[in-house]
N, C-alpha and C. Protein backbone atom coordinates (compact mmCIF):
# COMPACT_ATOMS: atom_id res chain seq x y z
N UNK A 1 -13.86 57.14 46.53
CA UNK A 1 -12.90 56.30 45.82
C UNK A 1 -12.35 55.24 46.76
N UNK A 2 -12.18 54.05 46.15
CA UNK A 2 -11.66 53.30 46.58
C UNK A 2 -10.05 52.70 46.96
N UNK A 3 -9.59 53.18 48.39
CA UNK A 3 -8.27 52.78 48.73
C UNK A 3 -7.15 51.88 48.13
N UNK A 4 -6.19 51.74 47.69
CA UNK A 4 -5.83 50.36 47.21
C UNK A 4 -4.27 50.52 47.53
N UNK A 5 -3.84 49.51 46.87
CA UNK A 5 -2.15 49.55 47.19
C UNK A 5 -1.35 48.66 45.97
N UNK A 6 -0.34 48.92 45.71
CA UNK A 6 0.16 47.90 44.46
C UNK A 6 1.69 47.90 44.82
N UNK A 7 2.12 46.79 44.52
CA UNK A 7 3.10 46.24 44.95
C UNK A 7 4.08 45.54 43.32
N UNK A 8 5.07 46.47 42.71
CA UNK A 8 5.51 46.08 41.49
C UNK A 8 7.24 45.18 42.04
N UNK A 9 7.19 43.65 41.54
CA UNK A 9 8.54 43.24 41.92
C UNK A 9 9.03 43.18 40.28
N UNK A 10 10.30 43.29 40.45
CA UNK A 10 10.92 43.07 39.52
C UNK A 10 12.46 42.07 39.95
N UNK A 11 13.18 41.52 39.16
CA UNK A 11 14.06 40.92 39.74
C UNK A 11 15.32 41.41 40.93
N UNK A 12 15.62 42.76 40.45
CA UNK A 12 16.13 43.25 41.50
C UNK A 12 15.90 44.49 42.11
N UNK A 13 14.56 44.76 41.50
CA UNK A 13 13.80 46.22 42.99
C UNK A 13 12.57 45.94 42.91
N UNK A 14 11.95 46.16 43.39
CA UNK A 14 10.84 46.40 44.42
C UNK A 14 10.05 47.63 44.27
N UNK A 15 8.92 48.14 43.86
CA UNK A 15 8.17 49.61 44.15
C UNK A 15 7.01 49.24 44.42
N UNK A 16 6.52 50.37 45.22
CA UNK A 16 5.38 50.49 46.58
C UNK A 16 4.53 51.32 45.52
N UNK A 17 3.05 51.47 45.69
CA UNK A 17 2.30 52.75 45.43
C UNK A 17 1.11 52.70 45.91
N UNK A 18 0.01 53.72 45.95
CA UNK A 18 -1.39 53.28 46.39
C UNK A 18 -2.16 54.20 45.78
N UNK A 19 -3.55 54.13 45.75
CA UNK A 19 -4.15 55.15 45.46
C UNK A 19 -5.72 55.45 46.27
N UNK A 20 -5.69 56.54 46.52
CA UNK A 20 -6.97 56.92 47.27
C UNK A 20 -6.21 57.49 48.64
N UNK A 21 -7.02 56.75 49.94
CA UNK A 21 -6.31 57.16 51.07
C UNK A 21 -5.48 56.54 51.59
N UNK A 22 -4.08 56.77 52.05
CA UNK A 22 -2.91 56.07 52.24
C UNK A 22 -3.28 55.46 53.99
N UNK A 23 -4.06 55.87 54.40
CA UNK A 23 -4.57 54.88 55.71
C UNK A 23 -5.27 53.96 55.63
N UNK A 24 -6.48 54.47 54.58
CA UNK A 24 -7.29 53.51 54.27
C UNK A 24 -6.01 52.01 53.33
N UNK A 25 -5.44 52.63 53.11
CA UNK A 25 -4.83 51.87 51.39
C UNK A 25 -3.74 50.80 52.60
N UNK A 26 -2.96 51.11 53.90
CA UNK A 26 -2.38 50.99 54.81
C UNK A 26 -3.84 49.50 55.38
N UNK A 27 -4.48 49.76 56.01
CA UNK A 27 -5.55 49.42 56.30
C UNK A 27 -5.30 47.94 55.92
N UNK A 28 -5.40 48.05 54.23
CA UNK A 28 -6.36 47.64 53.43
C UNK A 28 -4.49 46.03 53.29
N UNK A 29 -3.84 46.44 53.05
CA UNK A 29 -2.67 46.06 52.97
C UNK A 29 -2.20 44.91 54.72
N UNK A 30 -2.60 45.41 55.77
CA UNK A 30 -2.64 45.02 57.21
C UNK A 30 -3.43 43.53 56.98
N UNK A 31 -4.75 43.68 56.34
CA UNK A 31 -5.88 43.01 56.14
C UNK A 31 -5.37 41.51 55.70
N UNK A 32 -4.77 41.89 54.22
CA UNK A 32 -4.05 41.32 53.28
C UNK A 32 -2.93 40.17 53.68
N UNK A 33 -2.42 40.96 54.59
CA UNK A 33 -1.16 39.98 55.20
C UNK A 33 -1.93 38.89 56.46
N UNK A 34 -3.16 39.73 57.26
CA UNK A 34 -3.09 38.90 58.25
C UNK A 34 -4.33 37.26 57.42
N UNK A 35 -4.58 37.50 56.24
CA UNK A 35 -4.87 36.73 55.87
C UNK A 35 -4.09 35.80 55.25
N UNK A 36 -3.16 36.56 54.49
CA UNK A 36 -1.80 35.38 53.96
C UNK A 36 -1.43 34.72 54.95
N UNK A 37 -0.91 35.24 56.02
CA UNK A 37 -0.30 34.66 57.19
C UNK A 37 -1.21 33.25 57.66
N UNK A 38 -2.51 33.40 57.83
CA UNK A 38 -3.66 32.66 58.66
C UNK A 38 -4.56 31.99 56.93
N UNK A 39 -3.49 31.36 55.81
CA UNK A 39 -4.09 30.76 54.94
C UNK A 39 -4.06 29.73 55.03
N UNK A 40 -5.01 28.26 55.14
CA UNK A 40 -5.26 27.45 55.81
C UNK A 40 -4.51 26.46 54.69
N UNK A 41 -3.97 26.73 53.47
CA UNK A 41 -3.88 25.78 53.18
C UNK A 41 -2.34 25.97 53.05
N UNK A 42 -1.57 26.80 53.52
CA UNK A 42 -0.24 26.36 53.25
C UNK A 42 0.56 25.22 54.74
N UNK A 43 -0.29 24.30 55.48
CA UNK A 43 0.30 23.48 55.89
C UNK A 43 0.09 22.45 55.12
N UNK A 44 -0.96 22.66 54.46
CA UNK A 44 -0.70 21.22 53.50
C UNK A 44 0.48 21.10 52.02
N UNK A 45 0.32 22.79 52.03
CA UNK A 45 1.97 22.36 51.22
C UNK A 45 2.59 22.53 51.84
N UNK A 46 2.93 23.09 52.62
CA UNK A 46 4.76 22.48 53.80
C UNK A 46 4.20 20.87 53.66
N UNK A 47 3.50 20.64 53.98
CA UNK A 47 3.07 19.02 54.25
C UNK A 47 3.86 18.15 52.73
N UNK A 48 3.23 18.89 51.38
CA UNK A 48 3.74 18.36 50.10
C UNK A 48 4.90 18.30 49.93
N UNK A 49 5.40 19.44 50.36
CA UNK A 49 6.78 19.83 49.90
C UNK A 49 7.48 18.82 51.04
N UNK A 50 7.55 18.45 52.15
CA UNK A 50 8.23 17.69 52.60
C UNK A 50 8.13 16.28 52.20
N UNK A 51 7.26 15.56 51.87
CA UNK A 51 6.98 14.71 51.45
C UNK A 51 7.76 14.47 49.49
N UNK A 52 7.52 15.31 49.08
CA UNK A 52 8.12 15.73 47.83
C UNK A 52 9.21 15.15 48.16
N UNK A 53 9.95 15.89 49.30
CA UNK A 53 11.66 16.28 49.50
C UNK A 53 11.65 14.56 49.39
N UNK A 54 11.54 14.26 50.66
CA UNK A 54 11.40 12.81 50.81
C UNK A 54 11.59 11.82 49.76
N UNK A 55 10.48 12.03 48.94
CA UNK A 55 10.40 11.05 47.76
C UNK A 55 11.78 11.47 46.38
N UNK A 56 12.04 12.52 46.47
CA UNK A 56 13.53 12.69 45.35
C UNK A 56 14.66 12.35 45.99
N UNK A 57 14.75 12.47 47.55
CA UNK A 57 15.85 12.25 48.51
C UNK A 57 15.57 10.28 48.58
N UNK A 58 15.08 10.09 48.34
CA UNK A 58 14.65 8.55 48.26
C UNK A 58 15.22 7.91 46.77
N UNK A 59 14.37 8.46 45.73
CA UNK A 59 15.09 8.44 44.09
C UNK A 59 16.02 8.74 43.82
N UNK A 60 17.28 9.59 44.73
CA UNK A 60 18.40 9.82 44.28
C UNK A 60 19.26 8.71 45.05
N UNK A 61 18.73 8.64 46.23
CA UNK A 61 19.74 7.35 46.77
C UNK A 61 19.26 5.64 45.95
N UNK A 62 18.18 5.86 45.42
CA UNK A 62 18.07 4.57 44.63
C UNK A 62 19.00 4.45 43.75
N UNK A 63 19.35 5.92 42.80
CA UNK A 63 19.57 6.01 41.64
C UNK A 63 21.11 5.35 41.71
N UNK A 64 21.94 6.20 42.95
CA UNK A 64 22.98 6.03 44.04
C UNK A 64 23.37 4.76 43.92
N UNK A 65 22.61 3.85 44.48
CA UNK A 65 22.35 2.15 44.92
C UNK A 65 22.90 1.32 43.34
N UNK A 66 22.08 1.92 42.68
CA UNK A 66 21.69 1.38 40.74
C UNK A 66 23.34 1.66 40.50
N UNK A 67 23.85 2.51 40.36
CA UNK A 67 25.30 3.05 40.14
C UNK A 67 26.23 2.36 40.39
N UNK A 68 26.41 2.21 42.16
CA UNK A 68 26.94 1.46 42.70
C UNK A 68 27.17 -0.12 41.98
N UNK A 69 26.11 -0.76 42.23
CA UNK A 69 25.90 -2.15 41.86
C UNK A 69 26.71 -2.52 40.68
N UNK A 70 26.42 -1.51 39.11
CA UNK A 70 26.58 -1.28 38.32
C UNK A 70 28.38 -1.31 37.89
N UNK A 71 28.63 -0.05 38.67
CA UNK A 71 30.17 -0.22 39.02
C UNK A 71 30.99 -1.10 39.94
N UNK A 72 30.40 -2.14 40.46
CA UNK A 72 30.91 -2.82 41.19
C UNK A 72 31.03 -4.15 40.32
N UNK A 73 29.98 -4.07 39.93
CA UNK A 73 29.56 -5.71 38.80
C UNK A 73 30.31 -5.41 37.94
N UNK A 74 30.62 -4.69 37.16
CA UNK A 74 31.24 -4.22 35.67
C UNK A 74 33.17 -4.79 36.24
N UNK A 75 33.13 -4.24 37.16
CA UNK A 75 34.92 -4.61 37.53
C UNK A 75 34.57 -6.03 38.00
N UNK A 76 33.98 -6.54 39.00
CA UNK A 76 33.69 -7.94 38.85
C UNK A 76 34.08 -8.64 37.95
N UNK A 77 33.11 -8.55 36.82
CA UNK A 77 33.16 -9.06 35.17
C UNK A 77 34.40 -8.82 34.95
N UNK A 78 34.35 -7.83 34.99
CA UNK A 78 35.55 -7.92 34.29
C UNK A 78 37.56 -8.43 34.85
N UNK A 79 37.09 -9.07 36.21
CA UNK A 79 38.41 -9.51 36.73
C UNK A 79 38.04 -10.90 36.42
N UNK A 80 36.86 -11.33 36.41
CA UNK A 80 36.81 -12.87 36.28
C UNK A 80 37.31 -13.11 34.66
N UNK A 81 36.28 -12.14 33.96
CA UNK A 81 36.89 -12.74 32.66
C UNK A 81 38.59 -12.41 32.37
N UNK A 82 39.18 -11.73 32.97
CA UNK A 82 40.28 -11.50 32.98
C UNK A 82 41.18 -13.07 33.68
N UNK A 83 40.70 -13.04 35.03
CA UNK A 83 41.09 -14.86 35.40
C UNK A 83 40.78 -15.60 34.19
N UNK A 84 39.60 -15.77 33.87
CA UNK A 84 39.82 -16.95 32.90
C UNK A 84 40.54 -17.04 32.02
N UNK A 85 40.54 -15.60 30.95
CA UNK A 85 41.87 -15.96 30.06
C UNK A 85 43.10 -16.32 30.37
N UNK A 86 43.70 -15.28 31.63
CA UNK A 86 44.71 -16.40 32.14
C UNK A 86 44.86 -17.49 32.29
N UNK A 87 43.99 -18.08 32.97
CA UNK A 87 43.36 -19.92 33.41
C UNK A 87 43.60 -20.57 31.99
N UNK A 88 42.80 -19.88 30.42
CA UNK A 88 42.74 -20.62 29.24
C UNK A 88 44.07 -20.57 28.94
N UNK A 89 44.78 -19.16 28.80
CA UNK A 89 46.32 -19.41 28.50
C UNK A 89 47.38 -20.20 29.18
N UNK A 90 47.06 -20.32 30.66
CA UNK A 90 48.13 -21.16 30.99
C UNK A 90 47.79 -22.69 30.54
N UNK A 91 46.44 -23.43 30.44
CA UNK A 91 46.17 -24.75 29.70
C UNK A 91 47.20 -24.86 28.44
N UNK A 92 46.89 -23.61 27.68
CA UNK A 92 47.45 -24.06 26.23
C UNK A 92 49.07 -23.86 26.19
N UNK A 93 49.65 -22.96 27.53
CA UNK A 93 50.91 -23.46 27.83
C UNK A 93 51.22 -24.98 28.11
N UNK A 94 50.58 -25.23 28.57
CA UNK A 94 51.21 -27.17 28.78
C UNK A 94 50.67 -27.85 28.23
C-alpha cells in the first residue's frame, strides 16, 4: 500500500492524517515541502505581486491628484463667481 498524508484546513483548525506507513507517509510529506520551497515559479509572482503593488499604489495617488484638483478648482469657481457678483452688484449700486 501506498504511504500518503492529508492535510484538512478549515477556517479555524487544522487536522493531520495519513495512511499506510507513517515514515514512509513522513517521507513522502519532507519531499513535498522541499519542492514547494524550491518552486521556480514563485519569484515571478513575488515579481507580479510587487509590480501589481506598484501599479494600484500609482492609481490611488492618481486618483488622489484627480480629487485634489477637483476640490481645489470647485472653491476656485466658486470664489470668483462669488467676486463677480459682488463686482456686478456694486456697478448697479452707482
Amino acid at each position: 500500500m501506498k504511504s500518503t498524508y492529508q492535510i484538512k484546513e478549515t477556517k479555524n483548525e487544522r487536522s493531520f492524517s495519513y495512511t499506510g506507513d507513517l515514515a514512509e507517509a513522513i517521507e513522502k510529506a519532507k519531499k513535498d515541502l522541499r519542492k514547494e520551497k524550491e518552486n521556480p515559479e514563485i519569484p515571478y509572482w513575488i515579481w507580479i505581486k510587487g509590480k501589481a503593488q506598484k501599479q494600484i499604489e500609482a492609481h490611488n495617488r492618481k486618483i488622489e491628484r484627480i480629487e485634489a484638483f477637483i476640490r481645489i478648482a470647485e472653491k476656485y469657481l466658486k470664489e470668483e463667481r462669488e467676486n463677480e457678483k459682488a463686482t456686478q452688484e456694486r456697478k448697479q449700486d452707482t
